[in-house]
N, C-alpha and C. Protein backbone atom coordinates (compact mmCIF):
# COMPACT_ATOMS: atom_id res chain seq x y z
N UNK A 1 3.33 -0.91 10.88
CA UNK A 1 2.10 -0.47 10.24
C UNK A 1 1.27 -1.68 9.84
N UNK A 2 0.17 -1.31 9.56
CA UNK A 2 -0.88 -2.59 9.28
C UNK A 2 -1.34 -2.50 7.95
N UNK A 3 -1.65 -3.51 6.99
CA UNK A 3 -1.95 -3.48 5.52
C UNK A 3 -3.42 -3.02 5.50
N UNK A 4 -3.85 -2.04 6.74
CA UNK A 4 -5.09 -0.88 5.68
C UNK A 4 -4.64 -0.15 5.14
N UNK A 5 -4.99 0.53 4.20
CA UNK A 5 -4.16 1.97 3.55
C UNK A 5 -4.48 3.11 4.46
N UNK A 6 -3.01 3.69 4.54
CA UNK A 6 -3.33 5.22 5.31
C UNK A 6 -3.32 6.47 3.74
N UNK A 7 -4.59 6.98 4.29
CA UNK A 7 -5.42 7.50 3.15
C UNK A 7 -4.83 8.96 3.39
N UNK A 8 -4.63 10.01 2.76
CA UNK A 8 -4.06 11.31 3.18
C UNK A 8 -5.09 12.25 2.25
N UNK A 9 -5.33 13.14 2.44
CA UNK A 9 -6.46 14.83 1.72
C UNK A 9 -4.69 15.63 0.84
N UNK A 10 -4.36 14.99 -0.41
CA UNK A 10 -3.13 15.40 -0.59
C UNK A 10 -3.08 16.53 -0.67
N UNK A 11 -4.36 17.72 -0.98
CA UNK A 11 -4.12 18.80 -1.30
C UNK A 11 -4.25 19.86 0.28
N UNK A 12 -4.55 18.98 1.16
CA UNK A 12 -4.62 19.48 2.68
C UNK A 12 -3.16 19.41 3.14
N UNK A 13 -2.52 18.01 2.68
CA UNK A 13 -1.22 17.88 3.15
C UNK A 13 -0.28 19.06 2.72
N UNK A 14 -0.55 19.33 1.46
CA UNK A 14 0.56 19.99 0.83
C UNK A 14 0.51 21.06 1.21
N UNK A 15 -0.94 22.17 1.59
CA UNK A 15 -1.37 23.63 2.09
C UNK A 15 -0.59 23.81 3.56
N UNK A 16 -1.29 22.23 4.22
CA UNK A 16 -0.53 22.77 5.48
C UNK A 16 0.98 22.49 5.76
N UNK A 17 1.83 21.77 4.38
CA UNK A 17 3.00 21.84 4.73
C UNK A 17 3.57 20.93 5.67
N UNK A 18 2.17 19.65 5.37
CA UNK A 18 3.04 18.69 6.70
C UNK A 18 4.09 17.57 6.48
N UNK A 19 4.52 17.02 7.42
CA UNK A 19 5.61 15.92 7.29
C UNK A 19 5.03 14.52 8.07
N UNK A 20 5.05 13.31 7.10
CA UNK A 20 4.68 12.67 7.84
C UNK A 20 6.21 11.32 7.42
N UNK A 21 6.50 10.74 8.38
CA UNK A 21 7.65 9.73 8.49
C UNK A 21 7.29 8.52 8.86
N UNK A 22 7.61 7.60 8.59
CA UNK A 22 7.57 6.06 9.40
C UNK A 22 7.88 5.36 8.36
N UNK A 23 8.02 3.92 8.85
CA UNK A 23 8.42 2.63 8.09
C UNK A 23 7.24 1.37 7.94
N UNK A 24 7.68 1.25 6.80
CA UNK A 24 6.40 -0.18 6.08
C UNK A 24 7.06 -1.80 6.93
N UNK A 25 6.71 -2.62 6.84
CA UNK A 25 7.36 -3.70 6.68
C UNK A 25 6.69 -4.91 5.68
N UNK A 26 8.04 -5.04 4.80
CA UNK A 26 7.50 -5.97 3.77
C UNK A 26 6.27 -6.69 3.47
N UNK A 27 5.80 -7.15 4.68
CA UNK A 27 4.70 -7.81 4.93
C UNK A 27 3.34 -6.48 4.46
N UNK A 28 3.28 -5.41 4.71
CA UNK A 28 2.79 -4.44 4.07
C UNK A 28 1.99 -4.58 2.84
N UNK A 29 3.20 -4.65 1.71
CA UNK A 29 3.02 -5.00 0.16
C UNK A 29 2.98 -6.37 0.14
N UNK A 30 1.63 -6.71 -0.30
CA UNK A 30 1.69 -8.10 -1.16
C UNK A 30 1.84 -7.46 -2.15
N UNK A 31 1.99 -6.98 -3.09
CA UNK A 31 2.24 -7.28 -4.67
C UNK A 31 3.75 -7.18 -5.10
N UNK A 32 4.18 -6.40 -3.86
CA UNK A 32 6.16 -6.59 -3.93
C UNK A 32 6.22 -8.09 -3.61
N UNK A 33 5.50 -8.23 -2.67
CA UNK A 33 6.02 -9.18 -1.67
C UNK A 33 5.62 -11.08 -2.86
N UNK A 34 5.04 -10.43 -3.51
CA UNK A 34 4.70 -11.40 -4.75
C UNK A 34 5.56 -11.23 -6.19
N UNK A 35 6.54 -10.02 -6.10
CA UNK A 35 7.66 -10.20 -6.94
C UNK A 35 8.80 -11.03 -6.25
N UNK A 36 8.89 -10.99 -5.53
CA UNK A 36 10.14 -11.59 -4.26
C UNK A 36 9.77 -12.60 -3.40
N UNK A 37 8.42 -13.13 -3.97
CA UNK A 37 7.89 -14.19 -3.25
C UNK A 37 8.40 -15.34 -2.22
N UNK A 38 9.22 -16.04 -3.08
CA UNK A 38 9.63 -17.01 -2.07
C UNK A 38 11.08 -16.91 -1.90
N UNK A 39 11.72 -17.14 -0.81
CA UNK A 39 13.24 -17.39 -0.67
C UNK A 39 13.48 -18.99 -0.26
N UNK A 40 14.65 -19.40 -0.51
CA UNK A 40 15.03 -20.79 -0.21
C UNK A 40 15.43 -20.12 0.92
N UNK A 41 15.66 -21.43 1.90
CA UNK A 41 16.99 -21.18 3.45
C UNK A 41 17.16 -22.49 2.45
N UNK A 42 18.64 -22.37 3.58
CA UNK A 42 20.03 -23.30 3.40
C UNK A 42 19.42 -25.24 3.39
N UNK A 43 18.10 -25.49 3.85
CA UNK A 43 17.95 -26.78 3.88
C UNK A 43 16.84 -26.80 3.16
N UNK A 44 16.46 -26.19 1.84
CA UNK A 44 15.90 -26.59 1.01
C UNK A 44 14.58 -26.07 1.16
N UNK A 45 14.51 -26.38 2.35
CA UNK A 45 12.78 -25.33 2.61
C UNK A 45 12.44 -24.15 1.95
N UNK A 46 11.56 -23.92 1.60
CA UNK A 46 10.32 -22.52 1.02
C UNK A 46 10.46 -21.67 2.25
N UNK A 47 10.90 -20.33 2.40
CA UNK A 47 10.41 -19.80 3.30
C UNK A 47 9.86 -18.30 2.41
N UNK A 48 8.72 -18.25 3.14
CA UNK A 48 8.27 -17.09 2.55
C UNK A 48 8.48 -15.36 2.65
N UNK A 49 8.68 -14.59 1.61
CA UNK A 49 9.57 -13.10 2.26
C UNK A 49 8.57 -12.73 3.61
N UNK A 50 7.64 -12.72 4.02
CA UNK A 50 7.14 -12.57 5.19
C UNK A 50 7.76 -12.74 6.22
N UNK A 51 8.06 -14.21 5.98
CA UNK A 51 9.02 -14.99 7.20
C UNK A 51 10.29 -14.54 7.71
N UNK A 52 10.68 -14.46 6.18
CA UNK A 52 12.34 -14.23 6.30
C UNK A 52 12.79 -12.82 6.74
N UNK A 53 12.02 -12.09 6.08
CA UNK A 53 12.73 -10.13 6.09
C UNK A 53 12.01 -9.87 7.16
N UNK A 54 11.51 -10.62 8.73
CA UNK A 54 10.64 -9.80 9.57
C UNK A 54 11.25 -8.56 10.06
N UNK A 55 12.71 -8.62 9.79
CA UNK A 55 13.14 -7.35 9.94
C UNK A 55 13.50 -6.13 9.18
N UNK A 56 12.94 -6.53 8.27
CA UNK A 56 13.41 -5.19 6.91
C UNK A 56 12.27 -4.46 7.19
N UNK A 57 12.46 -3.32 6.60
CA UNK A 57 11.85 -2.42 6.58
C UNK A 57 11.82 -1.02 5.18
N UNK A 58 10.43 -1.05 4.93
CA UNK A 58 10.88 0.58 4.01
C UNK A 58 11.02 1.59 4.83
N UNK A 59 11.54 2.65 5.04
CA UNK A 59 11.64 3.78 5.68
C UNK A 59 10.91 4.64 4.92
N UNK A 60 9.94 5.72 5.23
CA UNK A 60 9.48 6.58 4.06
C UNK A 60 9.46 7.83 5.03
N UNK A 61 9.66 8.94 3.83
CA UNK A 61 9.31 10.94 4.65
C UNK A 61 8.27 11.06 3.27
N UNK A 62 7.73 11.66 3.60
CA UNK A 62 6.55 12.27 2.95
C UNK A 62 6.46 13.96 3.04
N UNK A 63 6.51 14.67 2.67
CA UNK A 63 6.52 16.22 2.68
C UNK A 63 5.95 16.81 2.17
N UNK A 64 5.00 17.74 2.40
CA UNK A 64 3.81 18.87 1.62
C UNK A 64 4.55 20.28 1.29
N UNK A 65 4.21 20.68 0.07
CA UNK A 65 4.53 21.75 -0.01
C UNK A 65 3.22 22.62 -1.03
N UNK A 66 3.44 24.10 -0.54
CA UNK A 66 2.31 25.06 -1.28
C UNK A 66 3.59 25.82 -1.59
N UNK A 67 3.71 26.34 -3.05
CA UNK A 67 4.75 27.91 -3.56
C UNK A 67 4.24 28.55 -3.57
N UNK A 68 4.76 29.96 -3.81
CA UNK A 68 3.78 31.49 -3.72
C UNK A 68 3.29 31.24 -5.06
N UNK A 69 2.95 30.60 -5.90
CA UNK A 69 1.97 30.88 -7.34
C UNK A 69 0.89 30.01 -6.83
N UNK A 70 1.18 29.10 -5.82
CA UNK A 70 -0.39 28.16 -5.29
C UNK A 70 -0.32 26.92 -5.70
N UNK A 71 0.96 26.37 -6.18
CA UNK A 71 0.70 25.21 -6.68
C UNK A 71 1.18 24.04 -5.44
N UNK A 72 0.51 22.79 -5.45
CA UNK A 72 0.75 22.28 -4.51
C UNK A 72 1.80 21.14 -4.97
N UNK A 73 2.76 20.52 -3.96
CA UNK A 73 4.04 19.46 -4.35
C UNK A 73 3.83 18.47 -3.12
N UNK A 74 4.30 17.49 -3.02
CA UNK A 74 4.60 16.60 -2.38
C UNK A 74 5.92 15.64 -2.79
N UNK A 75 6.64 15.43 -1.91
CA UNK A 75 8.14 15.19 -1.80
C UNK A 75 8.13 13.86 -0.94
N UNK A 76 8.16 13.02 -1.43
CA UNK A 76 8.60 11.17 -1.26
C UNK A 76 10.20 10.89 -1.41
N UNK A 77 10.14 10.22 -0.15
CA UNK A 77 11.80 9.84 0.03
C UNK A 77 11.59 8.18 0.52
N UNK A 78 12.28 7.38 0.21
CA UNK A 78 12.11 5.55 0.42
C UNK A 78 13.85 5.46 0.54
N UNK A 79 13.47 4.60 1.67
CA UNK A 79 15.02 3.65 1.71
C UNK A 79 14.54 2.24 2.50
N UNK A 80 15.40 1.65 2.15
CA UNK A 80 15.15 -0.18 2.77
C UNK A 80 16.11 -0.57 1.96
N UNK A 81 15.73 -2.17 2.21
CA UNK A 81 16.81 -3.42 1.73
C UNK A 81 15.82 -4.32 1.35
N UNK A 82 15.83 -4.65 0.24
CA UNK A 82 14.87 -5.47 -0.31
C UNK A 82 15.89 -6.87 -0.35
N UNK A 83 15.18 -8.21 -0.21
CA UNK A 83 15.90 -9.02 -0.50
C UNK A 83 15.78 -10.03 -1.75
N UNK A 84 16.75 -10.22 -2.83
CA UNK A 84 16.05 -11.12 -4.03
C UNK A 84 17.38 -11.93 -4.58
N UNK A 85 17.06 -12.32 -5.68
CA UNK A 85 18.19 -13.18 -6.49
C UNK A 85 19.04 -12.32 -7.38
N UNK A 86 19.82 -12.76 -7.38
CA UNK A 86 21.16 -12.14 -8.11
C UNK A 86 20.82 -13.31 -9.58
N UNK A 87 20.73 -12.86 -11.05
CA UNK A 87 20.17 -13.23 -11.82
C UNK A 87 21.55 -13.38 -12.61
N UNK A 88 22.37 -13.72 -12.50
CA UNK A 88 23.70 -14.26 -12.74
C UNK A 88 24.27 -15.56 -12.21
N UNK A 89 24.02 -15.31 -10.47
CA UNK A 89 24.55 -16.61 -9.74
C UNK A 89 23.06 -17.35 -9.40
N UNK A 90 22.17 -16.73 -9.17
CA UNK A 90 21.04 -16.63 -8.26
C UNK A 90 21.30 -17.56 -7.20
N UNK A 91 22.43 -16.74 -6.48
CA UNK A 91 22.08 -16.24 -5.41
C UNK A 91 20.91 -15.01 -4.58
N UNK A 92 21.22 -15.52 -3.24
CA UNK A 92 20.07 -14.24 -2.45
C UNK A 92 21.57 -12.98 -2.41
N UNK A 93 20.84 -12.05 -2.91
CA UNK A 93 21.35 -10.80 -2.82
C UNK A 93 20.44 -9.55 -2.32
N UNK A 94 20.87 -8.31 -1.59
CA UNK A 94 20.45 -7.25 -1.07
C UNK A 94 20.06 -6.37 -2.14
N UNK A 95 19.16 -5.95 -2.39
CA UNK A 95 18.99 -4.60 -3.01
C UNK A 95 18.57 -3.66 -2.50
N UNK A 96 19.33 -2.20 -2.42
CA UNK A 96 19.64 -1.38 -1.43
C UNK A 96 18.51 -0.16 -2.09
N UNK A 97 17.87 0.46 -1.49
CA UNK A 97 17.00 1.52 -1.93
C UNK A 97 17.15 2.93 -1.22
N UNK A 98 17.80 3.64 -2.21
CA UNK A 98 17.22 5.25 -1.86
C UNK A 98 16.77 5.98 -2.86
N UNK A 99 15.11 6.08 -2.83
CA UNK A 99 14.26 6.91 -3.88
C UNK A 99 13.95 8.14 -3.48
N UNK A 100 13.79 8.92 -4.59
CA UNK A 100 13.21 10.05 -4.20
C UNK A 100 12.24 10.38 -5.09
N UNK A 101 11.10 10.79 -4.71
CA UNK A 101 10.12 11.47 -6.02
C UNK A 101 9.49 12.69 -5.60
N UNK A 102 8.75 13.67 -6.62
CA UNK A 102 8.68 15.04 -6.26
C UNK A 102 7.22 15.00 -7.20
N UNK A 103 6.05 15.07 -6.44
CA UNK A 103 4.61 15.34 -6.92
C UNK A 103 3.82 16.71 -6.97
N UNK A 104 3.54 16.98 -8.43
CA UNK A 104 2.45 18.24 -8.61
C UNK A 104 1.46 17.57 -8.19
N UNK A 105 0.69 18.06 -7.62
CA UNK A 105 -0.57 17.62 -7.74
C UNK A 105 -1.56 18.65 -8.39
N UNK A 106 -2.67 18.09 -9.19
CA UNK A 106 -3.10 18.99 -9.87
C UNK A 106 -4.57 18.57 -9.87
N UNK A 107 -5.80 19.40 -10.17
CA UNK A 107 -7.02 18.80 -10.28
C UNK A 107 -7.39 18.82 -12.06
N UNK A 108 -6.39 19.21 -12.66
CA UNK A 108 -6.67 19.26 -14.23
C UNK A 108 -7.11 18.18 -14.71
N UNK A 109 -8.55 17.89 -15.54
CA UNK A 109 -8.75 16.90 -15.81
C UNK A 109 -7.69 16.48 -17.27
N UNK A 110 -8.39 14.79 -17.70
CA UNK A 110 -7.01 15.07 -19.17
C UNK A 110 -7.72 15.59 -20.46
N UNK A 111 -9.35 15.84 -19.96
CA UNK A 111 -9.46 16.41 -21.18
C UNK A 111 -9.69 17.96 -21.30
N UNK A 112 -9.03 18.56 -20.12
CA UNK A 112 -8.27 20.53 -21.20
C UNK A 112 -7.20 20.29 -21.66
N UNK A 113 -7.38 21.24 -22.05
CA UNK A 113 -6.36 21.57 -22.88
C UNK A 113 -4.67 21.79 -22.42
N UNK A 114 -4.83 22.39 -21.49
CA UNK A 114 -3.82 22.70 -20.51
C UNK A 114 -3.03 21.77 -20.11
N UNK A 115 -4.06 20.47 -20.01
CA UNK A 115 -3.29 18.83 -19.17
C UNK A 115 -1.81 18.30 -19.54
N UNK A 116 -2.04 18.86 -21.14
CA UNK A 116 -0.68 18.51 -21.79
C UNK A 116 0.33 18.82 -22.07
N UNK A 117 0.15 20.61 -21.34
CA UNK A 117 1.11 21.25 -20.93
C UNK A 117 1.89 20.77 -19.76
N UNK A 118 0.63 20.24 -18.64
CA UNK A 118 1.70 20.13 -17.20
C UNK A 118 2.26 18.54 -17.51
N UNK A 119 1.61 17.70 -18.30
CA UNK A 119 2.36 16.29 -18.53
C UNK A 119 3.61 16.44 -18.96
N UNK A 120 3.75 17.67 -19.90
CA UNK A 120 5.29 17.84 -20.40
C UNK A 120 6.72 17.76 -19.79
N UNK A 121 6.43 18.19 -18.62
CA UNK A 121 7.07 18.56 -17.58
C UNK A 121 7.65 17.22 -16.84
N UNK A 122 9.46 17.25 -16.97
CA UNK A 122 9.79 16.44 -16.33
C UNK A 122 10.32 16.48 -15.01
N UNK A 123 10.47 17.85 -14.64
CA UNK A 123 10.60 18.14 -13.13
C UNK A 123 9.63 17.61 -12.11
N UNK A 124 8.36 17.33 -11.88
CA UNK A 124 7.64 16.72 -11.52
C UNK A 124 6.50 15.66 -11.95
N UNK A 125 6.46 14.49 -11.48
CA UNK A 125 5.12 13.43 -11.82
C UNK A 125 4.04 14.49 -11.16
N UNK A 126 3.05 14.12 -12.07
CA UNK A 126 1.31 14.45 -12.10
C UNK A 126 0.88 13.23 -10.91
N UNK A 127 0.10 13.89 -9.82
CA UNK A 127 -1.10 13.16 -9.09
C UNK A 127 -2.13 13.73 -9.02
N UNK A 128 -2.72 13.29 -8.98
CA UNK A 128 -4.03 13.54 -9.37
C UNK A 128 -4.98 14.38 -8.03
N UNK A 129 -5.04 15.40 -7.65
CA UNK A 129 -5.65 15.68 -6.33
C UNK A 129 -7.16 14.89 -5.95
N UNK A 130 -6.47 14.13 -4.65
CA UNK A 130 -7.90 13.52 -3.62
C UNK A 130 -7.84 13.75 -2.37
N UNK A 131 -9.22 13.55 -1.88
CA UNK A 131 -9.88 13.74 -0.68
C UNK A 131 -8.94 12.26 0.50
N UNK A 132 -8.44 11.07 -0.65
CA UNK A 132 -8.08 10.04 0.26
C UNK A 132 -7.38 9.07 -0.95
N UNK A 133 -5.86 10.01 -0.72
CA UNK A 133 -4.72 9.61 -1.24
C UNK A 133 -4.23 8.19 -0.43
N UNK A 134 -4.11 6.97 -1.29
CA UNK A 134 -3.96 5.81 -0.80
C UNK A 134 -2.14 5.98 -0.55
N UNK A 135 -1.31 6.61 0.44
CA UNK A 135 -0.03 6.49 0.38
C UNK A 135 0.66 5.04 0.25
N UNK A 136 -0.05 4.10 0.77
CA UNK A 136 0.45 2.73 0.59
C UNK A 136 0.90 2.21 -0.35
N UNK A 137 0.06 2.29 -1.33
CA UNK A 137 -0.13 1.99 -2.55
C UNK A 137 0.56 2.67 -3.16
N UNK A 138 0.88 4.50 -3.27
CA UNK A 138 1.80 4.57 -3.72
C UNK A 138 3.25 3.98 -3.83
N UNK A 139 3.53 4.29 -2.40
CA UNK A 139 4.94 4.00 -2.13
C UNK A 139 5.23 2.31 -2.83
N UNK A 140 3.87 1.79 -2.95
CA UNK A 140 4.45 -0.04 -3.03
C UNK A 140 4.66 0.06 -4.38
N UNK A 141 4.09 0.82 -5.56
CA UNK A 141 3.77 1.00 -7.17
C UNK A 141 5.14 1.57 -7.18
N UNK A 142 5.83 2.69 -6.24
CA UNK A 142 7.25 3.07 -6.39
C UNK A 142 7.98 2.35 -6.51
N UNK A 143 8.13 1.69 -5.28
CA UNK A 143 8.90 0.24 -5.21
C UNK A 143 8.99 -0.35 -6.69
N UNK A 144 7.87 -0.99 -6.78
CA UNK A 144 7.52 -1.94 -7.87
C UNK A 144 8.74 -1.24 -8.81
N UNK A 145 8.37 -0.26 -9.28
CA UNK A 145 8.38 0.33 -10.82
C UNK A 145 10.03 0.81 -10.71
N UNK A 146 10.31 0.67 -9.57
CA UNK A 146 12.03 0.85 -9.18
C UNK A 146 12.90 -0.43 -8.81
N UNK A 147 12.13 -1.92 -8.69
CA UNK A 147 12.78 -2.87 -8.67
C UNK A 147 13.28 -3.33 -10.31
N UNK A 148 15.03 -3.62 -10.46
CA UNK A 148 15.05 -3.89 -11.59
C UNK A 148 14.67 -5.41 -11.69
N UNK A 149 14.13 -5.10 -13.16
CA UNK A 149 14.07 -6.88 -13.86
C UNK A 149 14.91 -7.53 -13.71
N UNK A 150 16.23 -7.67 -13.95
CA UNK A 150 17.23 -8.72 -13.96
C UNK A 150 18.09 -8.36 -12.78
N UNK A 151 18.02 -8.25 -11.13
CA UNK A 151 18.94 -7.70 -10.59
C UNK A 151 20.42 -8.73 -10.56
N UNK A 152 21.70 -7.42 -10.27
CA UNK A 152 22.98 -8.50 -10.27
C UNK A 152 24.03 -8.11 -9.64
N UNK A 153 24.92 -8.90 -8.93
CA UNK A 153 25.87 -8.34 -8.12
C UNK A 153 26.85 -6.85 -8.56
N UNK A 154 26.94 -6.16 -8.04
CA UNK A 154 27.93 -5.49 -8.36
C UNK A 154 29.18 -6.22 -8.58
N UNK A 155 29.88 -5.84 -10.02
CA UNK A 155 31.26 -6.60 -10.05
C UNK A 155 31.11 -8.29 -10.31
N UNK A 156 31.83 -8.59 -9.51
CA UNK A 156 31.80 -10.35 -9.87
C UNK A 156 31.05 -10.93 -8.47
N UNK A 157 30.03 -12.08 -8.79
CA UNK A 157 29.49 -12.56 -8.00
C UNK A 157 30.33 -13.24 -7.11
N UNK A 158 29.68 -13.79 -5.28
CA UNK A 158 30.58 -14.34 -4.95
C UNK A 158 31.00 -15.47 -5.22
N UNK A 159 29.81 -16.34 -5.81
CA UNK A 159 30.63 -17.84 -6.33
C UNK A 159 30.71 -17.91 -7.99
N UNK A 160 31.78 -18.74 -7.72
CA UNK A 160 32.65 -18.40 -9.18
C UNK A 160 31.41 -19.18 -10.39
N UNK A 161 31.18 -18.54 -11.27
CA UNK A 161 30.51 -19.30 -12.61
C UNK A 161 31.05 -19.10 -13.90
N UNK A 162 31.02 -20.48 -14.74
CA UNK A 162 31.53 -20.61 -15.38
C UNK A 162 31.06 -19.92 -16.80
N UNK A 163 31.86 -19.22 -17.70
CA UNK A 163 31.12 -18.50 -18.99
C UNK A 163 31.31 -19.69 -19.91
N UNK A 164 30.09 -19.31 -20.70
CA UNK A 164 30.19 -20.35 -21.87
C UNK A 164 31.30 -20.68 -22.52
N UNK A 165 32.56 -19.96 -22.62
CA UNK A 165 33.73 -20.74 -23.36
C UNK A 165 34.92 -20.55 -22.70
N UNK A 166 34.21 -21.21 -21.40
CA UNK A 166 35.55 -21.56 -20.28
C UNK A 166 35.34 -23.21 -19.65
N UNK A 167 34.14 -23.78 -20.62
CA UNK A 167 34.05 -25.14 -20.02
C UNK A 167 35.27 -25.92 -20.57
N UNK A 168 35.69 -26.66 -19.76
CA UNK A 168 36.96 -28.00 -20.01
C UNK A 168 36.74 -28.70 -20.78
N UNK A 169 37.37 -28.91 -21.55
CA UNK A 169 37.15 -29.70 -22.78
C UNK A 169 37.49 -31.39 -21.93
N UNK A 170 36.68 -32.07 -22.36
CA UNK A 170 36.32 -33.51 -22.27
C UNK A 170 37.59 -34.52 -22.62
N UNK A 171 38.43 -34.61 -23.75
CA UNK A 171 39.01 -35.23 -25.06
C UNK A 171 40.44 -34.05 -24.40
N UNK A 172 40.43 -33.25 -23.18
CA UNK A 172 42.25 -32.81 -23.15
C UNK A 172 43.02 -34.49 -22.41
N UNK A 173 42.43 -34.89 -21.64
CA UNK A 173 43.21 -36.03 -21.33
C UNK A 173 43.60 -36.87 -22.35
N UNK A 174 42.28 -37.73 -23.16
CA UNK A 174 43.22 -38.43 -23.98
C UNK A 174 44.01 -37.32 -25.31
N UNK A 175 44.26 -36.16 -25.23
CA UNK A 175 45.31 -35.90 -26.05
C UNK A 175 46.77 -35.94 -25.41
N UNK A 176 46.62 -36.46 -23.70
CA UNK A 176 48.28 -36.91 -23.94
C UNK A 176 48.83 -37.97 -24.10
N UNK A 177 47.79 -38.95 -23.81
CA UNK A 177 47.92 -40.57 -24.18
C UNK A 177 48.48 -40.48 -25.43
N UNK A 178 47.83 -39.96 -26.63
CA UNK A 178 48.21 -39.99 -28.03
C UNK A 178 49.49 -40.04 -28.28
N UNK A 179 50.47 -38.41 -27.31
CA UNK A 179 51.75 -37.83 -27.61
C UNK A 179 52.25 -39.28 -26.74
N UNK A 180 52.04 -40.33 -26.23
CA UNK A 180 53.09 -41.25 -25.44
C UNK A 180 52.95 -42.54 -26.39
């Protein structure tokens, strides 16, 4: 795909019930691609996530739905492999993605009364119904708001680090000189 936004009529999508599928590639999102900005390689060089992940990919399904009361939904599914630092070893580590999100869409503005009825609701996020739903942008704000702050290996990293009160004491050698 190419970094224009593919724009969607969300409340067309959802009536007619369509499905739309395909994959991003990193290069897609600059503003992910500016959380995960740079990666080292092995000889010290900058390489940039552009460079490096030319093969990753987000996977996305997109799904419309209308219920018999008329209300319209849309159904977001994401998977990929993001690549970043492990904030323990920092090391490069994988972070593995499968999201799902489930959209009312609604034309309620926020000032009825009503608005604060459907905000209540945690079964579905509020979007806002348009003529030219930026999906890009969604899916990249998903991302975003689903990458954690501090990511970290599952379990124990692979190279060993030392905890603060496991450093070697300095002064164990000369305590055997003393005992001789």
């Amino acid at each position: 795909m190419s970094t224009h936004p593919l724009l969607i009529d969300n409340i067309a999508f959802a009536k007619r019930n369509e499905h739309l599928a395909g994959s991003l590639s990193l290069a897609d999102c600059p503003r992910l691609a500016e959380l995960l900005a740079s990666q080292s390689s092995d000889d010290g060089e900058t390489v940039s996530l552009k460079e490096s992940a030319q093969d990753s990919s987000i996977n996305f399904t997109l799904n419309g739905e209308t219920n018999a009361a008329g209300q319209h939904f849309l159904h977001l599914a994401l998977s990929g492999t993001l690549i970043t630092y492990c904030q323990r070893c920092l090391e490069q580590m994988p972070l593995n993605l499968n999201l799902s999100f489930d959209y009312q869409i609604s034309d309620i503005n926020a000032d009825d009364a009503d608005a604060a009825e459907f905000e209540d609701s945690d079964e579905y996020d509020m979007q806002e119904a348009s003529q030219a739903m930026d999906l890009l942008a969604l899916i990249e704000d998903e991302i975003i708001m689903a990458t954690p702050i501090a990511p970290l290996h599952e379990g124990n990293c692979a190279h060993g680090t030392m905890q603060s009160g496991e450093k070697p004491n300095p002064f164990a050698v000369l305590k055997g000189l003393i005992k001789s």
